[in-house]
PDB file of N, CA and C in Angstrom:
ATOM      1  N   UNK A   1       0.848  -1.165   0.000  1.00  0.00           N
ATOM      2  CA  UNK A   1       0.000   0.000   0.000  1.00  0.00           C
ATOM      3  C   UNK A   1       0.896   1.230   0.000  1.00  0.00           C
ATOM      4  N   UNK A   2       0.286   2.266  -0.674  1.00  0.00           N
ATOM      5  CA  UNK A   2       1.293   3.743  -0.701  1.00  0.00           C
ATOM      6  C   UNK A   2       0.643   4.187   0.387  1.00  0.00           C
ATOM      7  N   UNK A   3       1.793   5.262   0.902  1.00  0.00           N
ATOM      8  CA  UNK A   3       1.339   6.071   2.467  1.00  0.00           C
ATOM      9  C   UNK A   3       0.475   6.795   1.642  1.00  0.00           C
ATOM     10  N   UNK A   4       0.052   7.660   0.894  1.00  0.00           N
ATOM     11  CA  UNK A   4      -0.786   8.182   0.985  1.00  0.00           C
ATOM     12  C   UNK A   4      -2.154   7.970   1.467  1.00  0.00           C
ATOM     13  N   UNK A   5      -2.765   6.513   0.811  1.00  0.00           N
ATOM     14  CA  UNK A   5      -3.392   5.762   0.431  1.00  0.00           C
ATOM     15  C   UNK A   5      -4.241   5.125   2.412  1.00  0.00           C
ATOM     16  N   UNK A   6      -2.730   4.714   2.878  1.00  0.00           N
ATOM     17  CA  UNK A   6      -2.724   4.109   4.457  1.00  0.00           C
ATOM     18  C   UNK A   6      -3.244   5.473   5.411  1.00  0.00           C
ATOM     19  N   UNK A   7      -2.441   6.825   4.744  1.00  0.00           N
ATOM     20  CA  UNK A   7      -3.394   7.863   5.291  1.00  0.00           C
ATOM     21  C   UNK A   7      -4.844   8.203   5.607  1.00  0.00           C
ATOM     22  N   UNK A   8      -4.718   7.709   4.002  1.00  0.00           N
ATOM     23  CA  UNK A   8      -6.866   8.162   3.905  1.00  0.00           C
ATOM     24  C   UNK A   8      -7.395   7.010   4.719  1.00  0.00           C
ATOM     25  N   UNK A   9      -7.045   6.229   4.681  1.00  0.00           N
ATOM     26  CA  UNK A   9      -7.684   5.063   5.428  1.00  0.00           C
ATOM     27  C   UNK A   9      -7.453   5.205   6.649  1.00  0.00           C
ATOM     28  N   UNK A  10      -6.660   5.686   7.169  1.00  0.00           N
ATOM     29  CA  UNK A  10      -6.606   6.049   9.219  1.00  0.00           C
ATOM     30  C   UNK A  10      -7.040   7.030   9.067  1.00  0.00           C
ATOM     31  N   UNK A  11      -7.639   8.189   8.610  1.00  0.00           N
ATOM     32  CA  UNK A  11      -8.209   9.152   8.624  1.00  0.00           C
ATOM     33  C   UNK A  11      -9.905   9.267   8.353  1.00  0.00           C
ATOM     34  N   UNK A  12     -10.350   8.074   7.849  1.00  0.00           N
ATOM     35  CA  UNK A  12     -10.980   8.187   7.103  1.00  0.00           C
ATOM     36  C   UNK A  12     -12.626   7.259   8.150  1.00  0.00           C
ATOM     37  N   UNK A  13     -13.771   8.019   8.172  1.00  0.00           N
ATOM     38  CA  UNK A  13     -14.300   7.289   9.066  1.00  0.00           C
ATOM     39  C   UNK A  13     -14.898   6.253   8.654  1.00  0.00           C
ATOM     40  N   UNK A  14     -14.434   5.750   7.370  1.00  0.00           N
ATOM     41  CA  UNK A  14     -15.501   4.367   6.977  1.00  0.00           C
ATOM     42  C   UNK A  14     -14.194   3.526   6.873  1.00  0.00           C
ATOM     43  N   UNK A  15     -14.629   2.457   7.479  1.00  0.00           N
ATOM     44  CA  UNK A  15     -13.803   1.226   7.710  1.00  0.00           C
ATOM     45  C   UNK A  15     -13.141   0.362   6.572  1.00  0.00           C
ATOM     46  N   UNK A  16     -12.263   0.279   6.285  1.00  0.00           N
ATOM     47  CA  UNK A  16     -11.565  -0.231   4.779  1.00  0.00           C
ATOM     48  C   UNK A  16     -11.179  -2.017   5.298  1.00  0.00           C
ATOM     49  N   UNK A  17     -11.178  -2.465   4.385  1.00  0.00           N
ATOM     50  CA  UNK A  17     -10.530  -3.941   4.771  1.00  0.00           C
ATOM     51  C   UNK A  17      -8.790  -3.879   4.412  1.00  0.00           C
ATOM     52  N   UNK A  18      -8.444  -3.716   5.327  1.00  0.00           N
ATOM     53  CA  UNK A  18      -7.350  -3.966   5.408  1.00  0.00           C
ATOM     54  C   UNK A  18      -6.580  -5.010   6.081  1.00  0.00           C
ATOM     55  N   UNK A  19      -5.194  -5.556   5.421  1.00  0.00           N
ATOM     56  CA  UNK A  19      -4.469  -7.032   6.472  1.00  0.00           C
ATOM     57  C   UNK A  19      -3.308  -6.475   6.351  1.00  0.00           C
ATOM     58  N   UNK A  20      -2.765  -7.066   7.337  1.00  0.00           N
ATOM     59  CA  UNK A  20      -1.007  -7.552   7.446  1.00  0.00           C
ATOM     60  C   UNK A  20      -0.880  -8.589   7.732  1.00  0.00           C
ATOM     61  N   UNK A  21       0.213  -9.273   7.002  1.00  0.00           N
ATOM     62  CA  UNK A  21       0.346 -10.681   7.258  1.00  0.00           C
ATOM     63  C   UNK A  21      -1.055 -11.545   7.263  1.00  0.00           C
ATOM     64  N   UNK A  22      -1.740 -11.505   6.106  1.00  0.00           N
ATOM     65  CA  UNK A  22      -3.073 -11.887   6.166  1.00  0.00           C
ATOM     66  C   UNK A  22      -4.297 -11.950   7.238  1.00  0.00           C
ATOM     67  N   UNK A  23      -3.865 -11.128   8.175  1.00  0.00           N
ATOM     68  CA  UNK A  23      -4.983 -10.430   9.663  1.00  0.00           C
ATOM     69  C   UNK A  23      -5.374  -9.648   9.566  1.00  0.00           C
ATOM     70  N   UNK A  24      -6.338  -9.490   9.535  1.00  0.00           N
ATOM     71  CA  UNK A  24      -7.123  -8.163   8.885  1.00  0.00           C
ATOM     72  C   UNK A  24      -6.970  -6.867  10.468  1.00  0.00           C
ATOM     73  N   UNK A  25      -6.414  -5.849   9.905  1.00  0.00           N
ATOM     74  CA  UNK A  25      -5.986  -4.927  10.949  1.00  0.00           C
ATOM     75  C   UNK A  25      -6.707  -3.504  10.769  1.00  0.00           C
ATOM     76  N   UNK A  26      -6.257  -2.593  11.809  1.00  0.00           N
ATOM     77  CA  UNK A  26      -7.281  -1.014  11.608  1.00  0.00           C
ATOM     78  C   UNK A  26      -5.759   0.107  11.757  1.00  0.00           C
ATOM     79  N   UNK A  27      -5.890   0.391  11.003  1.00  0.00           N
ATOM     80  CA  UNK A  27      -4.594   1.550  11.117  1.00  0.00           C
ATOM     81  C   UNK A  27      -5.015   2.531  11.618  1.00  0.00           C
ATOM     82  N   UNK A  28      -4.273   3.002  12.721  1.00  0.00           N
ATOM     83  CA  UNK A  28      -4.578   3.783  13.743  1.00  0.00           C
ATOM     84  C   UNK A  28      -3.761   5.349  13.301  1.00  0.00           C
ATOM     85  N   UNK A  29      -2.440   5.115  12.561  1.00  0.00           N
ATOM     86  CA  UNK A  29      -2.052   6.344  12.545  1.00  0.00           C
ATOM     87  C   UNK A  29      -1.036   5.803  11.336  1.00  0.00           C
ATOM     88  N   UNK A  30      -0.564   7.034  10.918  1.00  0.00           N
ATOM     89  CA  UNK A  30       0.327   6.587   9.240  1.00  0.00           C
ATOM     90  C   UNK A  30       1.491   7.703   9.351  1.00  0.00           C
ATOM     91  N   UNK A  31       3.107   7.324   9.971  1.00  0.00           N
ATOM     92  CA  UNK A  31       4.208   7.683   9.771  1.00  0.00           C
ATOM     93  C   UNK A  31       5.174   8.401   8.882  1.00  0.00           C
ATOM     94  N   UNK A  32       4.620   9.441   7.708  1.00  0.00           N
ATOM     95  CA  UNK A  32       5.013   9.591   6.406  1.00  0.00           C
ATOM     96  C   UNK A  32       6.199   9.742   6.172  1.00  0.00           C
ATOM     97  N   UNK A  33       7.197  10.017   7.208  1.00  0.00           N
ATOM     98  CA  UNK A  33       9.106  10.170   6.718  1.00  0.00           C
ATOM     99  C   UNK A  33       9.122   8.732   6.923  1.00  0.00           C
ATOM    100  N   UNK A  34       8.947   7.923   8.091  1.00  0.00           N
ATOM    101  CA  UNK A  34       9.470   6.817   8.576  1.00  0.00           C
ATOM    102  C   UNK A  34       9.102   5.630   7.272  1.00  0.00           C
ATOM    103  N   UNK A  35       7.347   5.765   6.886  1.00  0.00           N
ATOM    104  CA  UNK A  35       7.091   5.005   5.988  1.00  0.00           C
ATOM    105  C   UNK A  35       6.080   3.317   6.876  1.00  0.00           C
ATOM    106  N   UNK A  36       5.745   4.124   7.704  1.00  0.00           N
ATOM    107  CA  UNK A  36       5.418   3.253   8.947  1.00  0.00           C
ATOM    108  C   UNK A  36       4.002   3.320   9.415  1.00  0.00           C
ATOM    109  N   UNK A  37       3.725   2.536   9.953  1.00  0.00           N
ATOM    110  CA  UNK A  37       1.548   2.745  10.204  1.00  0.00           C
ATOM    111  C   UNK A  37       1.686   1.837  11.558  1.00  0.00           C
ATOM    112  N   UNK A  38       1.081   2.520  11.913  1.00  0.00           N
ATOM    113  CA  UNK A  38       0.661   1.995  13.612  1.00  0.00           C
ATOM    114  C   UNK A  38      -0.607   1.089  13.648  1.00  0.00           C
ATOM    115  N   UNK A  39      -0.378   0.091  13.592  1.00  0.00           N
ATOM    116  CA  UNK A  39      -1.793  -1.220  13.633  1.00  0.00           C
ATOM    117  C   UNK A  39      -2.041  -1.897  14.451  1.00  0.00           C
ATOM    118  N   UNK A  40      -3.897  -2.093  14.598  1.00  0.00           N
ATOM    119  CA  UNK A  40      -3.705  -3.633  16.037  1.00  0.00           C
ATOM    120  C   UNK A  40      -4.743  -4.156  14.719  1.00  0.00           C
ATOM    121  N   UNK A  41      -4.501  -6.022  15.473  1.00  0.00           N
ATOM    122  CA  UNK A  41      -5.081  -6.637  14.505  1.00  0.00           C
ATOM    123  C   UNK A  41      -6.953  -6.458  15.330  1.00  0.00           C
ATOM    124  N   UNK A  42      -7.990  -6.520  14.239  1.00  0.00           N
ATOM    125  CA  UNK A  42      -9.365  -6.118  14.485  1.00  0.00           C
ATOM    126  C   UNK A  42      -9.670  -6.422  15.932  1.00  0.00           C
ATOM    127  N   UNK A  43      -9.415  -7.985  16.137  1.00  0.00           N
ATOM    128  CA  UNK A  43      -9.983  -8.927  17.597  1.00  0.00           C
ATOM    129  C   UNK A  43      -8.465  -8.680  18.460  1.00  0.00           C
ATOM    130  N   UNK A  44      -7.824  -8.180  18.550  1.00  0.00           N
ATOM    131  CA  UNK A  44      -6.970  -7.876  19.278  1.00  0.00           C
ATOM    132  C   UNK A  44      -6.400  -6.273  19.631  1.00  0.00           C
ATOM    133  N   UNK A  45      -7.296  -5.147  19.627  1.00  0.00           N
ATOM    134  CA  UNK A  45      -6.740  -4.078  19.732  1.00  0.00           C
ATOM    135  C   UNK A  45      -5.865  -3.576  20.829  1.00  0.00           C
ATOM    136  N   UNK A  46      -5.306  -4.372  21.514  1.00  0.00           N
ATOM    137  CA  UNK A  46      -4.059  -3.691  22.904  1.00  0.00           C
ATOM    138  C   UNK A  46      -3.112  -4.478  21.480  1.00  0.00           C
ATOM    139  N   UNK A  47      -3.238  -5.171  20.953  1.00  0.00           N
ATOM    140  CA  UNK A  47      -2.037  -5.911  20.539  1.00  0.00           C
ATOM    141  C   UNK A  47      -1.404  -4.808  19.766  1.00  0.00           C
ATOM    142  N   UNK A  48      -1.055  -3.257  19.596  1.00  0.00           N
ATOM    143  CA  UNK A  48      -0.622  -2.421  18.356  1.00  0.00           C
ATOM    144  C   UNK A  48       0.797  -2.619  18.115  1.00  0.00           C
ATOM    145  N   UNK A  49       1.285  -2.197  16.729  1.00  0.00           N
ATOM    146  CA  UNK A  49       2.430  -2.471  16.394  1.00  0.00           C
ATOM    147  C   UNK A  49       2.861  -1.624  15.517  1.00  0.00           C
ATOM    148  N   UNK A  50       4.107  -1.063  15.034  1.00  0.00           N
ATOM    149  CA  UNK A  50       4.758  -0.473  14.011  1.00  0.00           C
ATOM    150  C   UNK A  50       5.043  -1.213  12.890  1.00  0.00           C
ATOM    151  N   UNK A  51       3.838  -1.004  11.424  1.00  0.00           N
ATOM    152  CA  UNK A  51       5.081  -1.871  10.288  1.00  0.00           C
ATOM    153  C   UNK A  51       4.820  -1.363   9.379  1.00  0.00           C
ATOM    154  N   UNK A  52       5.563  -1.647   8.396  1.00  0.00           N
ATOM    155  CA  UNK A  52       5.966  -0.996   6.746  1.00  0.00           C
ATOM    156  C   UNK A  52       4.608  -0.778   6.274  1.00  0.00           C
ATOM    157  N   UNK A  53       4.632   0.490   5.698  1.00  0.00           N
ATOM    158  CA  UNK A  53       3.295   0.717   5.223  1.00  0.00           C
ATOM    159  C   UNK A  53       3.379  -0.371   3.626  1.00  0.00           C
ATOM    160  N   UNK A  54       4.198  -0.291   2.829  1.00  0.00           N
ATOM    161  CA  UNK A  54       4.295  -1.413   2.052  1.00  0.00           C
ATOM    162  C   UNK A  54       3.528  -2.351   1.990  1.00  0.00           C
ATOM    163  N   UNK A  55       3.831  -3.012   3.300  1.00  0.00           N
ATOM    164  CA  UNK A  55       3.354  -4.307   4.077  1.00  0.00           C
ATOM    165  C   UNK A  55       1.730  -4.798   3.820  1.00  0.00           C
ATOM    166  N   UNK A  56       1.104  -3.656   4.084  1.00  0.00           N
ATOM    167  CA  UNK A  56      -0.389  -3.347   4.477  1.00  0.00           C
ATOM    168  C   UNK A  56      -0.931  -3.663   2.782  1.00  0.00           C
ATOM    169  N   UNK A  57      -2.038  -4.901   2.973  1.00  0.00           N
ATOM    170  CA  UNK A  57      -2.800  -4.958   1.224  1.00  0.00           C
ATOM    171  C   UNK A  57      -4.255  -4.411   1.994  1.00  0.00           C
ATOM    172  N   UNK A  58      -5.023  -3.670   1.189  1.00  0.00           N
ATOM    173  CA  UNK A  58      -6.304  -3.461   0.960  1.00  0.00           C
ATOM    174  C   UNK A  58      -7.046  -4.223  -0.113  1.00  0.00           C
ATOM    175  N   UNK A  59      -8.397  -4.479   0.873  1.00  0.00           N
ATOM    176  CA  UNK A  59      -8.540  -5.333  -0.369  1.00  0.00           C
ATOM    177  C   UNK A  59     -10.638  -4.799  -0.667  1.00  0.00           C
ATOM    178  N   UNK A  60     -10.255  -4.669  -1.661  1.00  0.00           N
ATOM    179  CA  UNK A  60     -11.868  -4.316  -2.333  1.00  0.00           C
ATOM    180  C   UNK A  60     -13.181  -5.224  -2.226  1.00  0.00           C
ATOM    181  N   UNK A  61     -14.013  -4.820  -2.365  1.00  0.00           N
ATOM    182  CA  UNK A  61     -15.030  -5.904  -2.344  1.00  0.00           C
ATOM    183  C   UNK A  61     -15.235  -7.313  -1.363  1.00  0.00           C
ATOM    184  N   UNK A  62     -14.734  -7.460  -0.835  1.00  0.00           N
ATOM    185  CA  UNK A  62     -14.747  -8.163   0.460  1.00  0.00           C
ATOM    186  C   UNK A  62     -15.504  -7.855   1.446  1.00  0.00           C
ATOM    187  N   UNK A  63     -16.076  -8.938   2.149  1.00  0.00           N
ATOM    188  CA  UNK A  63     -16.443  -8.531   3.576  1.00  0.00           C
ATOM    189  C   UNK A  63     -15.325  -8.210   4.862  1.00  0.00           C
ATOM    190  N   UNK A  64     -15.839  -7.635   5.486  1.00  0.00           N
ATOM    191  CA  UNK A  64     -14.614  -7.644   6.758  1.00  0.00           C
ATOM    192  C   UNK A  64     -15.862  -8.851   7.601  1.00  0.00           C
ATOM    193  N   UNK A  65     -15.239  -9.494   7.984  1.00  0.00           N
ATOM    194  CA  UNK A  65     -16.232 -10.202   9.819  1.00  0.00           C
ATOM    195  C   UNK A  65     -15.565  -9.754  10.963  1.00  0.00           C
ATOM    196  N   UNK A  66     -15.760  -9.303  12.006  1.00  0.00           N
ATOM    197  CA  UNK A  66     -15.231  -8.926  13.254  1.00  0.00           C
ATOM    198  C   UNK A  66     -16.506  -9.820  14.161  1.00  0.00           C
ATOM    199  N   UNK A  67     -16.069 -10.756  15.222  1.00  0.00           N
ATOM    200  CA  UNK A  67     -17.012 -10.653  16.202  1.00  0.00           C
ATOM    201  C   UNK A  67     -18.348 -10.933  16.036  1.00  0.00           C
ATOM    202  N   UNK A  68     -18.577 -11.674  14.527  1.00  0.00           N
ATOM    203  CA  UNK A  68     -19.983 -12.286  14.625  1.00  0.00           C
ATOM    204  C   UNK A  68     -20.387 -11.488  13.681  1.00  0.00           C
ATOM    205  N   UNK A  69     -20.187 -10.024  12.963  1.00  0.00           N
ATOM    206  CA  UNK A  69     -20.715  -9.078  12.695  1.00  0.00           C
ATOM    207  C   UNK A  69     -19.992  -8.891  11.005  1.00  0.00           C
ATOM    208  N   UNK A  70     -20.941  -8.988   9.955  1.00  0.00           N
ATOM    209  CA  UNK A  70     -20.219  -8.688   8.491  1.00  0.00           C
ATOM    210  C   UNK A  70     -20.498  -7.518   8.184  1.00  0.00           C
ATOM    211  N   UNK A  71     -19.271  -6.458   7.471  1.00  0.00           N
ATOM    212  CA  UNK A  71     -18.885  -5.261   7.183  1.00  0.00           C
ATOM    213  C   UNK A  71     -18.768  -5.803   5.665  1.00  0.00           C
ATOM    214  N   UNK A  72     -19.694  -4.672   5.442  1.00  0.00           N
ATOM    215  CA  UNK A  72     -19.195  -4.309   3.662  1.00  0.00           C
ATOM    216  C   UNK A  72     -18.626  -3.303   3.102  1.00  0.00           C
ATOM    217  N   UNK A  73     -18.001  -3.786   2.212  1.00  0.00           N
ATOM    218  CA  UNK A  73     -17.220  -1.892   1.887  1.00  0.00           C
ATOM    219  C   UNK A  73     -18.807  -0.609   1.372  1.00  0.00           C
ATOM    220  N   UNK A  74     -17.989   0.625   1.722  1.00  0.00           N
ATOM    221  CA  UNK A  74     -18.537   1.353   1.495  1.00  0.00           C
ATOM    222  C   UNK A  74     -18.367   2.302   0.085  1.00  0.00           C
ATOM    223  N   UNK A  75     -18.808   2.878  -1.224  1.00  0.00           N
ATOM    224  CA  UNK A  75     -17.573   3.298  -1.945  1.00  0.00           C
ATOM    225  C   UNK A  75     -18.348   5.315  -1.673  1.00  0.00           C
ATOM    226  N   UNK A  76     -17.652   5.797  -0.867  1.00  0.00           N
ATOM    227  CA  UNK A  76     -18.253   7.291  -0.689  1.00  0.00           C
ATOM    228  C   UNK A  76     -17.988   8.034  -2.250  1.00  0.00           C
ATOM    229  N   UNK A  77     -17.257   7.051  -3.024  1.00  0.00           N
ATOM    230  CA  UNK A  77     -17.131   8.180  -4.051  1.00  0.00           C
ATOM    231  C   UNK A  77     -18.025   8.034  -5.234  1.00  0.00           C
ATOM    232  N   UNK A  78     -18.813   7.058  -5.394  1.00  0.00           N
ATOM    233  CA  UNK A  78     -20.526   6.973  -6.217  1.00  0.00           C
ATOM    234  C   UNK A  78     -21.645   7.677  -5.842  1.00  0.00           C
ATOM    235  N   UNK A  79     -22.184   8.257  -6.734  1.00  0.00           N
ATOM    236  CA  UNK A  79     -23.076   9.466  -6.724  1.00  0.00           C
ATOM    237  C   UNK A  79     -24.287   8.098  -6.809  1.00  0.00           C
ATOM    238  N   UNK A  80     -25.544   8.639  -5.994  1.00  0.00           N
ATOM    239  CA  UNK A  80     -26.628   7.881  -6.069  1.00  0.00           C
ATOM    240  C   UNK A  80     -27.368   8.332  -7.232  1.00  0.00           C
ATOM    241  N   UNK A  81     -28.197   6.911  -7.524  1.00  0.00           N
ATOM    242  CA  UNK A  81     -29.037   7.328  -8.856  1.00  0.00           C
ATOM    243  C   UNK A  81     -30.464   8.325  -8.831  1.00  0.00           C
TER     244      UNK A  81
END
């Protein structure tokens, strides 16, 4: 993933599917000299960690599941009919 990209998504109040290391995680904050994003994985939030924004895939069209509960993406940038 480009930092820009890991930006909008910790900034951003609709929930993106995002993983590291195939765990789907919530980026809490995005490092732009270092190149670095601060993550806990979804079912584990004390667990946070520093890693390569690189690292981080987003992935489209997917559900997220957390906790019993299915998340769908949202796309804010389609105009309704």
């Amino acid at each position: 993933m480009e930092k820009q990209r890991a930006t909008e998504i910790s900034t951003s109040p609709i929930m993106a599917n995002v993983t590291y290391n195939g765990q789907s995680v919530y980026i809490e904050n995005v490092n732009i000299s270092k190149g670095t994003a601060r993550v806990y994985p979804l079912n584990q939030p004390e667990s946070r960690e520093e890693v390569p924004v690189d690292k981080l895939m987003e992935h489209w069209n997917n559900p997220i599941v957390f906790n019993g509960w299915t998340f769908f993406e949202i796309y804010p940038h389609l105009t309704p009919l």
